[in-house]
Protein backbone atom coordinates (compact mmCIF):
# COMPACT_ATOMS: atom_id res chain seq x y z
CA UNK A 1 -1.33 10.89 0.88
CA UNK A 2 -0.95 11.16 4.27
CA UNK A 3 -2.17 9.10 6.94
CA UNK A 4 -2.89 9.47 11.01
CA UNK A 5 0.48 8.04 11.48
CA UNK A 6 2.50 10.44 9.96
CA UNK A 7 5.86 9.19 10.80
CA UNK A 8 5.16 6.19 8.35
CA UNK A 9 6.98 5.55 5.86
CA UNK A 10 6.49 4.00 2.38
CA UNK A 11 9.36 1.41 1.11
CA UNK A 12 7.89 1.83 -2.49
CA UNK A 13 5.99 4.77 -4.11
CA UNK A 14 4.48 4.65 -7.57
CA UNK A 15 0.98 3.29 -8.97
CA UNK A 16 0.72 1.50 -5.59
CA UNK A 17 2.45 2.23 -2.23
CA UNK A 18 3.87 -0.61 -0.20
CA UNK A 19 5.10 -0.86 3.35
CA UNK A 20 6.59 -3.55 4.30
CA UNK A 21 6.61 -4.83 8.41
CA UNK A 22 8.36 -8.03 9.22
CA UNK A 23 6.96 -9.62 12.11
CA UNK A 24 7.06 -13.15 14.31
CA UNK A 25 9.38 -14.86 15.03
CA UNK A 26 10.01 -16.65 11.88
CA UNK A 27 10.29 -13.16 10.14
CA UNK A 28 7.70 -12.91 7.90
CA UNK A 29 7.30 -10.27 5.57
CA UNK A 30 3.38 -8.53 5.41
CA UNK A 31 2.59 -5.66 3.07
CA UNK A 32 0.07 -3.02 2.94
CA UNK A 33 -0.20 -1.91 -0.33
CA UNK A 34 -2.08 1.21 -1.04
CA UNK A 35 -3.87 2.98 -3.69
CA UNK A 36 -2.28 6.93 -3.68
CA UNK A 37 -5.62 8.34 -5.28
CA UNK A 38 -8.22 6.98 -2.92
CA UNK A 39 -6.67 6.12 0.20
CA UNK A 40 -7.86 1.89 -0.40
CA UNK A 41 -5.43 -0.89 1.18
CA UNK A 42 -4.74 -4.44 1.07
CA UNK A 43 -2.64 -6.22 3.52
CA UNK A 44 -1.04 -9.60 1.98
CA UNK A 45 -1.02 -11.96 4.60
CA UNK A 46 -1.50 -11.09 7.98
CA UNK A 47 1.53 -13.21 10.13
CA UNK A 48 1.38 -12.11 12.71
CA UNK A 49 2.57 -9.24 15.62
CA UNK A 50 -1.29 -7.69 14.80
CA UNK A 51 -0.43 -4.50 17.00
CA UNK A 52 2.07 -3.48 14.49
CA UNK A 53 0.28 -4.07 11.09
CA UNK A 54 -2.98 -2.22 12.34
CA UNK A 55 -0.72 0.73 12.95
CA UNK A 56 1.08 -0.12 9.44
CA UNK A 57 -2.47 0.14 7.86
CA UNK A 58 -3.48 3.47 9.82
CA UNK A 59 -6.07 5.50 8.53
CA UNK A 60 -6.19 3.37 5.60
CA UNK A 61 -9.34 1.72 4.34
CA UNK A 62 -8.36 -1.93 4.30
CA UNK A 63 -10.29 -3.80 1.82
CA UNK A 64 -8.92 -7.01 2.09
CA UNK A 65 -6.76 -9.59 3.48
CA UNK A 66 -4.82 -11.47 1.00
CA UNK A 67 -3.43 -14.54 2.33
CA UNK A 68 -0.81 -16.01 -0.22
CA UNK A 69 -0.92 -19.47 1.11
CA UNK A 70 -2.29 -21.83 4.32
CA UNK A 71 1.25 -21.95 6.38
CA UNK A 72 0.43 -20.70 10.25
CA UNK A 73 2.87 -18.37 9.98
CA UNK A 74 1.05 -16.67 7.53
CA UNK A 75 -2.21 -15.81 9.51
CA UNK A 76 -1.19 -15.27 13.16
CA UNK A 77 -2.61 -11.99 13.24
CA UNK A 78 -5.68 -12.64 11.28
CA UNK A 79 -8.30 -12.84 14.02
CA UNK A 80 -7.27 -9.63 15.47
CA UNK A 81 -6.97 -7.89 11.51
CA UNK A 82 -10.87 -8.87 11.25
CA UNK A 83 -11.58 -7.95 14.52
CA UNK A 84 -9.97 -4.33 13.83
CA UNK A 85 -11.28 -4.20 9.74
CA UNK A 86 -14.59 -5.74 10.34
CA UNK A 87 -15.55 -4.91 6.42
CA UNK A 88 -12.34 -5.62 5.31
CA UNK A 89 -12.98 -9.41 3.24
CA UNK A 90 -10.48 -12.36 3.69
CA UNK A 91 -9.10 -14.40 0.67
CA UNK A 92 -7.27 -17.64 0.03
CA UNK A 93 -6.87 -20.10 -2.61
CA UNK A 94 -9.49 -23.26 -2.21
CA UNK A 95 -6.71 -25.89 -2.25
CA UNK A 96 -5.57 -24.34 1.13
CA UNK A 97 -8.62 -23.55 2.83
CA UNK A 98 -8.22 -26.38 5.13
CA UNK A 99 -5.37 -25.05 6.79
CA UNK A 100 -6.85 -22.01 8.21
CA UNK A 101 -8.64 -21.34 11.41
CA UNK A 102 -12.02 -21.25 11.49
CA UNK A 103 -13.97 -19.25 9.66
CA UNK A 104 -11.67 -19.76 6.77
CA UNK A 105 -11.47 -17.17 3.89
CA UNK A 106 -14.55 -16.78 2.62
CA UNK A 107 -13.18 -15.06 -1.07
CA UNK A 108 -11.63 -17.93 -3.12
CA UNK A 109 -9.03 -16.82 -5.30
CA UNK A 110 -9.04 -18.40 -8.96
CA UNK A 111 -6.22 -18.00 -11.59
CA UNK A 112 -6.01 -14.95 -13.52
CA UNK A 113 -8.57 -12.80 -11.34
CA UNK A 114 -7.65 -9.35 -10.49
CA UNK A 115 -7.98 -7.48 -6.73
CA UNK A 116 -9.61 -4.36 -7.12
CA UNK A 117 -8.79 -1.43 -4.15
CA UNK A 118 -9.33 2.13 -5.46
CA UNK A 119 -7.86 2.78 -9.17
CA UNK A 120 -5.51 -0.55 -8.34
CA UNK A 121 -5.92 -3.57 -9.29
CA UNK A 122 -3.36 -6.83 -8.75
CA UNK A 123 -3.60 -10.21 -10.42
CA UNK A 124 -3.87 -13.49 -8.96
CA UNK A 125 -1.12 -16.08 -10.32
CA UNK A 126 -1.92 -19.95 -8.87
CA UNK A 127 1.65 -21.17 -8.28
CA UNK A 128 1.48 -23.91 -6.85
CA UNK A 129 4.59 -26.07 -5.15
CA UNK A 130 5.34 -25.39 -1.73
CA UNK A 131 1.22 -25.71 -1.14
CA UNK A 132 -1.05 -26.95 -3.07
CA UNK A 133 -3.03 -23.11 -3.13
CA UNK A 134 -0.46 -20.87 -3.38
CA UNK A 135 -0.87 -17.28 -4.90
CA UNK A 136 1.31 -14.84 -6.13
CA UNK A 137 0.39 -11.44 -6.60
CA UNK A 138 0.82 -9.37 -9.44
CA UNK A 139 1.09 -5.33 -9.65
CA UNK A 140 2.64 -2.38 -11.58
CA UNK A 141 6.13 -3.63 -11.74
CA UNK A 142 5.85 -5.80 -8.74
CA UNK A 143 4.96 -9.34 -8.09
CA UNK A 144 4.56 -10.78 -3.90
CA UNK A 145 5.32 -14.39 -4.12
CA UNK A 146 4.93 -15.93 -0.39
CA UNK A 147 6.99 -18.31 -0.25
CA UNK A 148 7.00 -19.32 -3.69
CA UNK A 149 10.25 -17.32 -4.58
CA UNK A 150 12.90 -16.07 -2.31
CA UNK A 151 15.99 -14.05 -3.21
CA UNK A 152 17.96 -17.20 -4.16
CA UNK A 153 15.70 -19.81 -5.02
CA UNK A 154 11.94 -21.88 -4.70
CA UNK A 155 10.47 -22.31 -1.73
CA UNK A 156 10.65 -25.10 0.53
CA UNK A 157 8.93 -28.47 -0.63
CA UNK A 158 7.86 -30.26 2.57
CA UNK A 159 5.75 -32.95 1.74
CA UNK A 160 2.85 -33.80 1.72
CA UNK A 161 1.66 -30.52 0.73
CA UNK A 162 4.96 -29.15 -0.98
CA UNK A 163 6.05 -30.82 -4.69
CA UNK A 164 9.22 -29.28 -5.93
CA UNK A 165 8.71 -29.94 -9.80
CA UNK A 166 5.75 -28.19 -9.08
CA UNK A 167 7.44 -25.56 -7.75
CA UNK A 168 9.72 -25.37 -10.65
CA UNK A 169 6.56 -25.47 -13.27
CA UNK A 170 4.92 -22.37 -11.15
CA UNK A 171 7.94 -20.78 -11.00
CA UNK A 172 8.58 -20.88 -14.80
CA UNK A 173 5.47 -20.42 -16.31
CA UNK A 174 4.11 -17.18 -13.63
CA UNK A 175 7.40 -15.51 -12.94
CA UNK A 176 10.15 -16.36 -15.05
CA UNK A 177 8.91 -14.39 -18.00
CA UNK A 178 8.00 -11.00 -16.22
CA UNK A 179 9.77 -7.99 -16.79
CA UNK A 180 13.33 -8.68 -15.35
CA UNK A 181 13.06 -5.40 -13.70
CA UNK A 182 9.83 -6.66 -11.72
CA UNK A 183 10.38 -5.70 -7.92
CA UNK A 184 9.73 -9.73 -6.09
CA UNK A 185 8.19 -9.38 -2.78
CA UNK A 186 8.87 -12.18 -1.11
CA UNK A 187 7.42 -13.50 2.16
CA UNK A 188 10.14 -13.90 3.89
CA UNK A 189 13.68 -11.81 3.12
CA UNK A 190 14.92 -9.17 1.14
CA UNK A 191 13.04 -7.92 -2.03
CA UNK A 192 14.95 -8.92 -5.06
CA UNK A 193 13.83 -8.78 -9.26
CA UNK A 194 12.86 -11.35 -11.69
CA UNK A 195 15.91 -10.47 -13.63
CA UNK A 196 18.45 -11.32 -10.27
CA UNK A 197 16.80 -14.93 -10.21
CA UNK A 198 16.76 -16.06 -13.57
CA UNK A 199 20.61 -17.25 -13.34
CA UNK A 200 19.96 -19.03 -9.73
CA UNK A 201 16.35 -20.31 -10.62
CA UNK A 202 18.23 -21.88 -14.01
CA UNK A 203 20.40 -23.37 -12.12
CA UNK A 204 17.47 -24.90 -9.78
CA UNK A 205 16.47 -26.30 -12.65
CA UNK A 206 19.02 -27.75 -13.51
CA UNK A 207 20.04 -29.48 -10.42
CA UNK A 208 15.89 -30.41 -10.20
């Protein structure tokens, strides 16, 4: 594939492409992720710094915007995304919709249903903990979390929204028992693997 931007580079090449841009100033992570057959994107969350993921997306066809929880400093840039991808559709989990700007996602994401862009497909895992609707979302040997799993540990808990047993439960039952070669995307940090967390997330639980 090659796109009008041609000194772009991919951080991961298989089934799907990703690119990764980090952006704002509480450095968020956003991905395109790409199908290599048909030239069909999806951006997960759009943070913010909209200049830069528009040119991340390029020549892309952006079918949707996948917001992996209601935070502010996960949709930023989301005005000016729809503004550039006018047939490009927005989606969120209900529990959060009340925390974004209006108009609010109009897809609602429900447990278990899978993202379609090209010959690629991810799933959508409900986890959850540090909001009520947070997503993960799960591909070919990768998983994007948000901020429900960092390199090190949960998320943060804040209440009223966070719970951080329920964290824990999300955690366990969605992502624990992937592949431990699974490539976590997280939405803030380094990428890490299910299998580099086990020990630290065990030890979360332990400490509860």
């Amino acid at each position: 594939m090659e796109s009008a931007n041609r000194d772009l580079k991919w951080d991961f090449e298989g089934e799907v492409l990703v690119r990764c841009r980090r952006v704002g100033p509480l450095d968020n992570a956003a991905y395109v992720v790409a199908c290599p057959e048909t030239r069909a994107a999806v951006l997960i969350d759009a943070a913010d710094e909209a200049e830069r993921l528009v040119d991340a997306i390029g020549d892309l066809n952006l079918v949707a915007v996948l917001e992996t929880h209601g935070h502010a400093d996960h949709w930023q840039a989301l005005g000016a995304i729809r503004s550039s991808f006018e047939r490009a559709w927005v989606g969120a989990h209900p529990a959060d919709l009340a925390m974004f700007p209006p108009p609010p996602p109009g897809h609602h994401f429900q447990h278990g249903e899978e993202i379609v862009f090209g010959t690629c497909r991810l799933r959508v895992l409900h986890t959850p903990g540090h909001t009520p609707g947070s997503v993960c979302f799960l591909g070919p040997g990768m998983v994007f979390t948000g901020d429900t799993l960092f390199p090190g540990g949960p998320g943060a808990t804040t209440p009223p929204l966070g719970d951080f047993p329920t964290i824990l439960g999300s955690i366990r039952t969605q992502l624990m028992g992937l592949d431990p070669d699974t490539i976590v995307y997280p939405g803030h940090g380094d990428s890490t693997t299910i299998g580099a967390e086990v020990a630290t997330f065990e030890e979360w639980e332990r400490r509860r």
